[in-house]
Protein backbone atom coordinates (compact mmCIF):
# COMPACT_ATOMS: atom_id res chain seq x y z
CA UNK A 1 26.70 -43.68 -93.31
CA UNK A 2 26.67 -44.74 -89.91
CA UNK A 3 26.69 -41.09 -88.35
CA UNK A 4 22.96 -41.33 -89.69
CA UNK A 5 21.60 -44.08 -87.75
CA UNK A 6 23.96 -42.67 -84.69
CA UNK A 7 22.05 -38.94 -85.05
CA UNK A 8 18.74 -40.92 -85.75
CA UNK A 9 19.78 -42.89 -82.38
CA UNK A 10 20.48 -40.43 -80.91
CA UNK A 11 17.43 -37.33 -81.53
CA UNK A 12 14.89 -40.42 -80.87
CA UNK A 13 16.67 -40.77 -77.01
CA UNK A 14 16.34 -37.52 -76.95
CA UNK A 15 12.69 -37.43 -78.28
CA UNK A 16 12.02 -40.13 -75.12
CA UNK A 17 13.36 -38.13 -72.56
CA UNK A 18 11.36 -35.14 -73.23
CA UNK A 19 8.18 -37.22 -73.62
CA UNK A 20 9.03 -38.55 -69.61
CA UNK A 21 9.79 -35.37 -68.87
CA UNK A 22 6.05 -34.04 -70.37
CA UNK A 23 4.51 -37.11 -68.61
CA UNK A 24 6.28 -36.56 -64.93
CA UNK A 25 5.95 -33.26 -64.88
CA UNK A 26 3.91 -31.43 -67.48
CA UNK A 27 6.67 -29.17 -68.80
CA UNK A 28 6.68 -28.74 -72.86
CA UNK A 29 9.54 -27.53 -74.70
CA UNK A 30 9.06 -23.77 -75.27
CA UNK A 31 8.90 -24.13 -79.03
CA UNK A 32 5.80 -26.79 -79.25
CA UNK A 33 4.73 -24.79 -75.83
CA UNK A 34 2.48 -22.56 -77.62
CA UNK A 35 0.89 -25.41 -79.58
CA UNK A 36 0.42 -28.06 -76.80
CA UNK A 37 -3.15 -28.07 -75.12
CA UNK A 38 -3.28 -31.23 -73.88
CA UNK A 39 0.19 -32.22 -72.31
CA UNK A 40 -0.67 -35.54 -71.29
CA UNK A 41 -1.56 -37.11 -74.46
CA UNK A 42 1.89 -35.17 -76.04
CA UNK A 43 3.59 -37.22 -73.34
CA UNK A 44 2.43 -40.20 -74.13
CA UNK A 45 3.15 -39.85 -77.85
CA UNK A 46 6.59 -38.72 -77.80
CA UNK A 47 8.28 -41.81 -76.46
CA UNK A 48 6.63 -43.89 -79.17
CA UNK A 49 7.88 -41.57 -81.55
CA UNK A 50 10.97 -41.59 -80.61
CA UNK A 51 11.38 -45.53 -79.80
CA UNK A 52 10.58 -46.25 -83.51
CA UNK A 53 14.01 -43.89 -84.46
CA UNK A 54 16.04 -45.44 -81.32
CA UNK A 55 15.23 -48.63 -82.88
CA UNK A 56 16.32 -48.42 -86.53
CA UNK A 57 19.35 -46.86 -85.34
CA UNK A 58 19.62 -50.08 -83.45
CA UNK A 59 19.17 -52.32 -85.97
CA UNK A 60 21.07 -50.49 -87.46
CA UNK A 61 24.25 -51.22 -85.88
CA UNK A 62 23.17 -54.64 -85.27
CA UNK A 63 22.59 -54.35 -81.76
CA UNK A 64 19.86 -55.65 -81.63
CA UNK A 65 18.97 -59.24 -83.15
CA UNK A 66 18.03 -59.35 -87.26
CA UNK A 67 14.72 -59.78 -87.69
CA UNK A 68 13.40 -59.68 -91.21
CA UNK A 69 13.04 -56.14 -93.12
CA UNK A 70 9.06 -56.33 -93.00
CA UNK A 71 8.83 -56.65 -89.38
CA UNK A 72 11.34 -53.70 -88.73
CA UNK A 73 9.65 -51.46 -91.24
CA UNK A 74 5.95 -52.74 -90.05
CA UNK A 75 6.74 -52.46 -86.75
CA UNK A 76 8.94 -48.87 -86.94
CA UNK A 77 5.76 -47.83 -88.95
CA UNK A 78 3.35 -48.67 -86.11
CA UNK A 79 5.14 -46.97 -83.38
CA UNK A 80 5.69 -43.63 -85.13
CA UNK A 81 2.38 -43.82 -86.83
CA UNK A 82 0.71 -44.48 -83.15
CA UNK A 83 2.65 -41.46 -81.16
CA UNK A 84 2.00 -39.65 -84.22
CA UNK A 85 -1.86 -40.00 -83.35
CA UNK A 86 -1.19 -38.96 -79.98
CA UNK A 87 0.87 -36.61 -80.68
CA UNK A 88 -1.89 -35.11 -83.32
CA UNK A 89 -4.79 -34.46 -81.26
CA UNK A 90 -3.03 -32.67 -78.36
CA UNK A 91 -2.80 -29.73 -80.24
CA UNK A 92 -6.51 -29.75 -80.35
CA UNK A 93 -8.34 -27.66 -78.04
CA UNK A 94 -10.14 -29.89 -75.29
CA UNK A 95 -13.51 -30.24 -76.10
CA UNK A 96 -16.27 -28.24 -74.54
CA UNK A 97 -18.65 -29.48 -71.99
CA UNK A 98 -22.57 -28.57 -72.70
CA UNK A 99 -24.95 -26.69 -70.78
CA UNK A 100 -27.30 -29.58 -70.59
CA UNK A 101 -24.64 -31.87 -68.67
CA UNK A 102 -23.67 -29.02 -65.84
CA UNK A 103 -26.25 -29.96 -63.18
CA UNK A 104 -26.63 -33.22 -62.12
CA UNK A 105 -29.92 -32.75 -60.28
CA UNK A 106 -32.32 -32.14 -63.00
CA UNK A 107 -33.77 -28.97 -61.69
């Protein structure tokens, strides 16, 4: 069974390089490209996405320190939960300004 924590390990890496990749230089993979209105916010939710898999695979193969089961499955839960809600809303189109806020003078 440890070819699943190794693919887990591995897709989150790769999950963490695309999210740089989205952050550096706004490029999407063609698939989600379609879908992605806001690449910034995509960016920024992929690599927590992806740390929360990197990490179980680490722990895993005991890597890293053990720390008790509650903290890994609190804290895996909070980082894919939180680029999850990142992740979420930049498929949402941006939203639209009003007419009342387009000229600053008053007139």
């Amino acid at each position: 069974m440890a070819w699943v924590g190794g693919t887990g390990a591995f897709s989150g890496l790769l999950v963490i390089a695309l999210g740089i990749v989205t952050l550096r230089t706004g490029w999407i993979v063609p698939t989600a490209r379609r879908h992605v209105t806001r690449p910034h916010l995509h960016g920024l939710g992929a690599p927590l996405t992806g740390s929360s898999v990197v990490l179980q695979g680490l722990f895993c193969f005991r890597v890293l320190p053990s720390v008790s089961w509650e903290a890994r499955f609190f804290g895996g839960n909070a980082l894919l939960l939180t680029g999850l809600l990142l992740i979420g809303p930049s498929r949402l189109p941006p939203p639209r300004r009003s007419r009342d806020h387009g000229d600053p003078s008053g007139v």
